[in-house]
N, C-alpha and C. Protein backbone atom coordinates (compact mmCIF):
# COMPACT_ATOMS: atom_id res chain seq x y z
N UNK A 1 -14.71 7.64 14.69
CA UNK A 1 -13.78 8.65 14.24
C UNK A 1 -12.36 8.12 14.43
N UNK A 2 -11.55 8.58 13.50
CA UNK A 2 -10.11 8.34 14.01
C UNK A 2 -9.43 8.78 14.35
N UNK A 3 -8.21 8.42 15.54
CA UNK A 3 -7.97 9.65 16.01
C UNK A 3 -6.61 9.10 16.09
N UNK A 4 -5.45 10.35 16.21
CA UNK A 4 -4.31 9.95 15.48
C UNK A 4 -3.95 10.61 17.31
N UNK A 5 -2.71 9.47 17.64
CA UNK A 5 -2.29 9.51 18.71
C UNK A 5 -0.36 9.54 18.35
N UNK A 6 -0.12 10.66 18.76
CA UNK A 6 1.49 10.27 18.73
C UNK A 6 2.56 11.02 20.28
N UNK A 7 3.80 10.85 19.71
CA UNK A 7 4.35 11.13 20.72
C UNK A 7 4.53 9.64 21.95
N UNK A 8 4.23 8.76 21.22
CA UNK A 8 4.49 6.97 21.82
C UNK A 8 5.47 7.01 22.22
N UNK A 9 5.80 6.34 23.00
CA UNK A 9 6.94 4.95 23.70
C UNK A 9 6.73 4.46 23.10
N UNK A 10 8.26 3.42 23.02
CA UNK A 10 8.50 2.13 22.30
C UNK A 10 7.89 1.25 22.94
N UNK A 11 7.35 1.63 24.57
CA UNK A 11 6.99 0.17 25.42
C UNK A 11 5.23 0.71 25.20
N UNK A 12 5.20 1.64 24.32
CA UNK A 12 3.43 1.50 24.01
C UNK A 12 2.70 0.21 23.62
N UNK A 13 1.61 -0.42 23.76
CA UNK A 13 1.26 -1.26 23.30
C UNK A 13 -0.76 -1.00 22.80
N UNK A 14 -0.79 -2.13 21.84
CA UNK A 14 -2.47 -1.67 21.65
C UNK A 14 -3.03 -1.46 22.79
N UNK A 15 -2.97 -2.41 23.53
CA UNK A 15 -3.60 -2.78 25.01
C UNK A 15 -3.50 -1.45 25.31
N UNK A 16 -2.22 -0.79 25.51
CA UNK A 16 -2.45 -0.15 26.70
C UNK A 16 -3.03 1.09 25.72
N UNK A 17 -3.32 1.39 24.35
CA UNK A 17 -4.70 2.48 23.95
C UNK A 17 -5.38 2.25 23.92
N UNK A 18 -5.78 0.80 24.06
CA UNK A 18 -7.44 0.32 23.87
C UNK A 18 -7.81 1.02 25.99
N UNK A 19 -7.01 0.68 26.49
CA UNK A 19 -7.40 0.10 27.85
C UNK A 19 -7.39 2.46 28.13
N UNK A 20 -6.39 3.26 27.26
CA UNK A 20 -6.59 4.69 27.67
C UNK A 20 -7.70 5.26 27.38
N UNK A 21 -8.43 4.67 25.93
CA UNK A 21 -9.48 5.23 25.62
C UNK A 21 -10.82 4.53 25.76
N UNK A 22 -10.49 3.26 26.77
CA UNK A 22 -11.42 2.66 26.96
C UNK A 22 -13.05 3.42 27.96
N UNK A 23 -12.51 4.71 28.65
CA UNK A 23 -13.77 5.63 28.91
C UNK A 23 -14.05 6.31 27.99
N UNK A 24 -14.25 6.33 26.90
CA UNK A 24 -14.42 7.18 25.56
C UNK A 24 -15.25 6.43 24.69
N UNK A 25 -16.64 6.09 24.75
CA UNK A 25 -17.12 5.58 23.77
C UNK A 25 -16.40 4.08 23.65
N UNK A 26 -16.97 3.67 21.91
CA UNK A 26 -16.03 2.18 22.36
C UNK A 26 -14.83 2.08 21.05
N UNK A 27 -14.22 1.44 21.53
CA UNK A 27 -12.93 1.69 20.83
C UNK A 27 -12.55 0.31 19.85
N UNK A 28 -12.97 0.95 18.86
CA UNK A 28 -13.21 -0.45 17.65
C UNK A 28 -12.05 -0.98 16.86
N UNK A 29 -10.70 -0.23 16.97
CA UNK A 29 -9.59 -0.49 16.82
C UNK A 29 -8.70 0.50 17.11
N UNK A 30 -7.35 -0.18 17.60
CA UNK A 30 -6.34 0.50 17.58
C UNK A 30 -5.14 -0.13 17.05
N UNK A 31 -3.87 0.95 16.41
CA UNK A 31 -3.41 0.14 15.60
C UNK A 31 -2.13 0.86 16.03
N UNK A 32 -0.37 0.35 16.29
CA UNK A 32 0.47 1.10 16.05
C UNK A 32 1.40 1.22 14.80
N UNK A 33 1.96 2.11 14.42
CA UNK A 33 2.44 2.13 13.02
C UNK A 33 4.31 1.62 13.21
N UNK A 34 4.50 0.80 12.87
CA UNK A 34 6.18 0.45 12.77
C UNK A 34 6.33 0.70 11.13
N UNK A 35 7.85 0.64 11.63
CA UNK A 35 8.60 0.68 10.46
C UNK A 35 8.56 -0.60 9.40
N UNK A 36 8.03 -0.60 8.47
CA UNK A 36 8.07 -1.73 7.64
C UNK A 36 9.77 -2.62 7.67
N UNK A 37 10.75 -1.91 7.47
CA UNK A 37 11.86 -2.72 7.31
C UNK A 37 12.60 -3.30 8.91
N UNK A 38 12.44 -2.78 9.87
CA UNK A 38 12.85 -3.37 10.70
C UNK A 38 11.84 -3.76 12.07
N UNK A 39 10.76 -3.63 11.81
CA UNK A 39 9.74 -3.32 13.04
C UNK A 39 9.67 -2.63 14.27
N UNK A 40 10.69 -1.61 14.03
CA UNK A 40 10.46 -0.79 15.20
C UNK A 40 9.36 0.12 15.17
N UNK A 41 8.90 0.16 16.47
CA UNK A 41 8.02 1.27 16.62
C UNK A 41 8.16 2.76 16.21
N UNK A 42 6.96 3.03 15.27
CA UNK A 42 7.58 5.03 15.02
C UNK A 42 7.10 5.93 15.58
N UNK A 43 6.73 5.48 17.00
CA UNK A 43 6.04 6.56 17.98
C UNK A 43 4.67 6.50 17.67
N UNK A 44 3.97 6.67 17.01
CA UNK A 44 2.59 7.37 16.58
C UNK A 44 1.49 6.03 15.96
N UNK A 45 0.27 6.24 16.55
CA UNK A 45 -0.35 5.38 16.31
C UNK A 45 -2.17 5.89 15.92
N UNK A 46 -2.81 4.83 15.74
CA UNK A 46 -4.59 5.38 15.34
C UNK A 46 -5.42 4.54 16.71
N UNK A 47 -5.96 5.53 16.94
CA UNK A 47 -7.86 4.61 17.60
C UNK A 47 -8.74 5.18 17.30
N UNK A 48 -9.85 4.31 16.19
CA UNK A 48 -11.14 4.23 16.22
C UNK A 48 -12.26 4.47 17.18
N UNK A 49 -12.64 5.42 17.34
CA UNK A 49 -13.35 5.27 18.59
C UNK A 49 -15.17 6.05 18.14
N UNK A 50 -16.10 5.83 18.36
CA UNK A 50 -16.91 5.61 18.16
C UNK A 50 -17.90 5.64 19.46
N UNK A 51 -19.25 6.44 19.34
CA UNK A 51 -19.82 7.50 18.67
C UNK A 51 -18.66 8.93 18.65
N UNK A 52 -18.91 9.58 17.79
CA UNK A 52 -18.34 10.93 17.42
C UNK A 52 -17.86 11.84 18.20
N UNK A 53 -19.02 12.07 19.27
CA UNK A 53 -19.27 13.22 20.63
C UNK A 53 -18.28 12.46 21.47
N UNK A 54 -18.31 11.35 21.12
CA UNK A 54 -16.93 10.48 22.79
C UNK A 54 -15.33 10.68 22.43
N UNK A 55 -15.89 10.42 20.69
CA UNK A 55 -14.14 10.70 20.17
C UNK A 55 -13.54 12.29 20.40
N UNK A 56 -14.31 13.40 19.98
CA UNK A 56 -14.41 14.12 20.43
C UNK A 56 -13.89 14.60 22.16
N UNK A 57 -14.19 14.55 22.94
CA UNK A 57 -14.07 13.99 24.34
C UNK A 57 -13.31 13.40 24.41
N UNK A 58 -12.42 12.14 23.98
CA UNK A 58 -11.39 11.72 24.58
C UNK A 58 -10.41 12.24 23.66
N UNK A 59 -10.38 13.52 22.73
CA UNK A 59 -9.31 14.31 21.89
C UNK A 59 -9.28 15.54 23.06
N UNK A 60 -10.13 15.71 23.43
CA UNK A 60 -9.95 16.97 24.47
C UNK A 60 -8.71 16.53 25.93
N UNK A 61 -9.54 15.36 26.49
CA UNK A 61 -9.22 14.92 27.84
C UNK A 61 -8.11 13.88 27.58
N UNK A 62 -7.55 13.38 26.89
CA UNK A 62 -6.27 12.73 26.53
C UNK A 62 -5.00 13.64 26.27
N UNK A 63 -5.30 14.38 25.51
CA UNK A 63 -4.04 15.09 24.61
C UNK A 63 -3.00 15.56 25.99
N UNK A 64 -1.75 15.57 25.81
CA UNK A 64 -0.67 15.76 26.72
C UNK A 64 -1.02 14.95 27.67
N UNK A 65 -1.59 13.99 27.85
CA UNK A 65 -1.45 13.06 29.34
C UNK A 65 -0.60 12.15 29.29
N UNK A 66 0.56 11.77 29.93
CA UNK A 66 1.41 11.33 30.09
C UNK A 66 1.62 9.81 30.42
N UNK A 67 1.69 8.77 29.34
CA UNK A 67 1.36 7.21 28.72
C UNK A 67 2.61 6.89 29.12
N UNK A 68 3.01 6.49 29.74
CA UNK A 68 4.57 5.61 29.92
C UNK A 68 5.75 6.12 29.71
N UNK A 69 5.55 7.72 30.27
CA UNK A 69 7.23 8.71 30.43
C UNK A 69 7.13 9.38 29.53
N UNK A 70 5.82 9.41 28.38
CA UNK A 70 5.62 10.60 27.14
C UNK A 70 4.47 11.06 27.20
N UNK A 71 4.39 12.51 27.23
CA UNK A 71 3.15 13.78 26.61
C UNK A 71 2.76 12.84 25.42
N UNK A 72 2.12 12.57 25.43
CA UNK A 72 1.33 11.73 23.73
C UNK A 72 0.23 12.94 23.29
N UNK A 73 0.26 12.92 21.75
CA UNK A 73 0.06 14.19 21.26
C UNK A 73 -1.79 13.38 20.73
N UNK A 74 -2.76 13.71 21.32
CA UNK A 74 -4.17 13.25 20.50
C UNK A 74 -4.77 13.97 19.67
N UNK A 75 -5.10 14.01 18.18
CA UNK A 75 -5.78 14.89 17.18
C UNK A 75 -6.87 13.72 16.55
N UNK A 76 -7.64 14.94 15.94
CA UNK A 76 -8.63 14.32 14.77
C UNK A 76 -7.80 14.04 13.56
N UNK A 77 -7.49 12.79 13.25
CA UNK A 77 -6.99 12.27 11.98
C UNK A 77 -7.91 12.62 11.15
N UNK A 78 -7.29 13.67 9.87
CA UNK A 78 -7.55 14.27 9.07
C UNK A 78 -6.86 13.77 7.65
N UNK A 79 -7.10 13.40 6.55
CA UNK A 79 -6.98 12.86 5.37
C UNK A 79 -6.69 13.79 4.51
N UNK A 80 -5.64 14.13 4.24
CA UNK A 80 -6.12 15.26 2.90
C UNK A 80 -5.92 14.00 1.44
N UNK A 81 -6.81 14.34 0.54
CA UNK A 81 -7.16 13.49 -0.93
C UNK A 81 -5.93 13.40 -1.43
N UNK A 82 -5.88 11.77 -1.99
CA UNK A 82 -4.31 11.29 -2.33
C UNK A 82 -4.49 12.01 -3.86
N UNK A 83 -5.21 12.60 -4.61
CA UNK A 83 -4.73 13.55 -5.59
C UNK A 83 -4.30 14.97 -5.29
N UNK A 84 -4.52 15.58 -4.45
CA UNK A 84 -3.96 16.87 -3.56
C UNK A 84 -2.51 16.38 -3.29
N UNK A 85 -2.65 15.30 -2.73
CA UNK A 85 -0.59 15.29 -1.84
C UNK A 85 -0.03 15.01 -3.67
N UNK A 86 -0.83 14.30 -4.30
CA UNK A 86 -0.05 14.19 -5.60
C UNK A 86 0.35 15.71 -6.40
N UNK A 87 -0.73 16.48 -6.41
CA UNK A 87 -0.55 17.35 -7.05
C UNK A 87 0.21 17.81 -6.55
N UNK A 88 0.51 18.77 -5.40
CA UNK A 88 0.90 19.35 -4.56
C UNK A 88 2.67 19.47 -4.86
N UNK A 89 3.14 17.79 -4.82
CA UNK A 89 4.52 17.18 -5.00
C UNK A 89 4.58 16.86 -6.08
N UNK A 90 3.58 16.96 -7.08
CA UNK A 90 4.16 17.25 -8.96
C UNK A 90 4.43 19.07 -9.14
N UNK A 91 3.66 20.03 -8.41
CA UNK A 91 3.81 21.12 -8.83
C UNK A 91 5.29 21.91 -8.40
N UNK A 92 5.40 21.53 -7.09
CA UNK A 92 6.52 21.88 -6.45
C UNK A 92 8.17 21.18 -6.81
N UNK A 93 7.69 19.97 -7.55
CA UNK A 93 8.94 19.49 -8.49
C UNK A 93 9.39 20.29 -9.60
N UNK A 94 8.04 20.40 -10.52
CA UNK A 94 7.95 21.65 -11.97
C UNK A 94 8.37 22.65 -11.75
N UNK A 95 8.01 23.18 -10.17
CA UNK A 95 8.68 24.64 -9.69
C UNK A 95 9.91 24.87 -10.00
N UNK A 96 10.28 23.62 -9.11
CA UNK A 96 12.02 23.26 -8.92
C UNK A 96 12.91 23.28 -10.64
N UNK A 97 12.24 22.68 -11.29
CA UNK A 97 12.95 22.31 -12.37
C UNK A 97 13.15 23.03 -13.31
N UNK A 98 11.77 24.35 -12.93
CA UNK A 98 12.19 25.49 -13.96
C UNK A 98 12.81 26.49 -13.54
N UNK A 99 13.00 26.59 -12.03
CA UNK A 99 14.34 27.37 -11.93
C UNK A 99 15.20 26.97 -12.20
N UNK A 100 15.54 25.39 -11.57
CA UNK A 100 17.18 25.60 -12.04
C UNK A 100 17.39 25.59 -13.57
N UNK A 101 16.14 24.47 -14.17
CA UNK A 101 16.68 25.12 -15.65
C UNK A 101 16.69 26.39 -16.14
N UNK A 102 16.42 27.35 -15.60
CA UNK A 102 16.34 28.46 -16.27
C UNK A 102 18.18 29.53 -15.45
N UNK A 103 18.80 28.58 -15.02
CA UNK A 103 19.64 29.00 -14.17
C UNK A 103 21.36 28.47 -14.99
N UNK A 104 20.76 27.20 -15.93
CA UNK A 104 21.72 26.64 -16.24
C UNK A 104 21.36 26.54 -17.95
N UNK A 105 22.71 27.08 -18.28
CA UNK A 105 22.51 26.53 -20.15
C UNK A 105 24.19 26.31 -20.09
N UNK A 106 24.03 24.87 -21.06
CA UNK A 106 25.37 24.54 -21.27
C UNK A 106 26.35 23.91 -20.43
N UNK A 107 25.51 23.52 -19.19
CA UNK A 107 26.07 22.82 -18.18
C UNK A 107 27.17 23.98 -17.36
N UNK A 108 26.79 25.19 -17.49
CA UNK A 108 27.52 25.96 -16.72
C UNK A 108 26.22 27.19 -15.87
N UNK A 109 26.80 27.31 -14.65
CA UNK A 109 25.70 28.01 -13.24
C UNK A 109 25.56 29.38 -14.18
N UNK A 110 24.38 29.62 -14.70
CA UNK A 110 24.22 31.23 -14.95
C UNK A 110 24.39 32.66 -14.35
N UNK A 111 23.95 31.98 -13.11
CA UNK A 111 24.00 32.90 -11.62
C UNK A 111 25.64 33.49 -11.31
N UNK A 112 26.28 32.64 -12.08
CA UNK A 112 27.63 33.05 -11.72
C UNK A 112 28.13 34.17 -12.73
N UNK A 113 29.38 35.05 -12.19
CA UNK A 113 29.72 36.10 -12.66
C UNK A 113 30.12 35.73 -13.96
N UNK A 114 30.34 35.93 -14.85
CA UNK A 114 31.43 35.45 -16.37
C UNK A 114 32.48 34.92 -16.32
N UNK A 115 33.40 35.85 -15.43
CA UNK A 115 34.59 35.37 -15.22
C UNK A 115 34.85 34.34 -14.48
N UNK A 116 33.87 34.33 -13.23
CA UNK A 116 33.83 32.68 -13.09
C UNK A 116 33.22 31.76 -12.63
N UNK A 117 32.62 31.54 -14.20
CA UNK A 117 31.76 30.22 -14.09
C UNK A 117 32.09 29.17 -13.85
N UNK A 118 31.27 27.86 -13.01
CA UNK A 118 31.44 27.18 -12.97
C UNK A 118 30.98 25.88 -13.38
N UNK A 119 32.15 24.86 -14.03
CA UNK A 119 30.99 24.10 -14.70
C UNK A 119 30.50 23.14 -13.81
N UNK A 120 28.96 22.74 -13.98
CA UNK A 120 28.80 21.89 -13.35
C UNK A 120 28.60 20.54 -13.53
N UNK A 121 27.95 19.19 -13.12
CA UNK A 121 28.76 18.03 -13.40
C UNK A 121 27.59 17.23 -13.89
């Protein structure tokens, strides 16, 4: 199972999640997530951990225990389907776009009184 660990230190290291969840079943990877452009650490990281009932168990008995001066936050990493986050952020754009178009004709705010409109840019 995977289990999404956050709330890291910068001085987190794999080691030291392999070596937290090392009473938990066995722990087939752990990974921390940096920033692609500069490699800093972004707090939050994954461990694999394996059989189910242990991952389980070390989501219970981990969560808020305190890793190197931080509450680290432990959940069941949950996926929602990369066509859901798509849809989701195409519908809520369309939302967007037909209010304000329906707000603006002529490059001037509709919403505004007559006398004074403003144009916009």
């Amino acid at each position: 199972m995977n289990i999404f660990v956050g709330n890291l230190s910068a001085a987190v290291t794999t080691d030291d999640l392999r070596r937290l969840f090392a009473g938990y079943g066995t722990t087939i990877n752990a990974i921390l997530m940096r920033d692609t452009d500069t490699g800093l650490p972004l707090g939050y990281g994954h461990v694999y951990v394996v059989p189910e009932p242990a991952a389980y168990e070390a989501i219970i008995n981990l969560d808020k225990v305190n890793l190197k001066g931080n509450l680290i936050a432990v959940r069941e990493c949950v996926y929602r389907a990369h066509r859901e986050r798509r849809q989701s952020r195409l519908s809520w754009k369309g939302v967007e776009r037909r209010v304000a178009g329906s707000r603006r004709h002529n490059g001037y705010d509709q919403t505004s009184p007559a006398s004074s409109q403003q144009r916009l840019g």
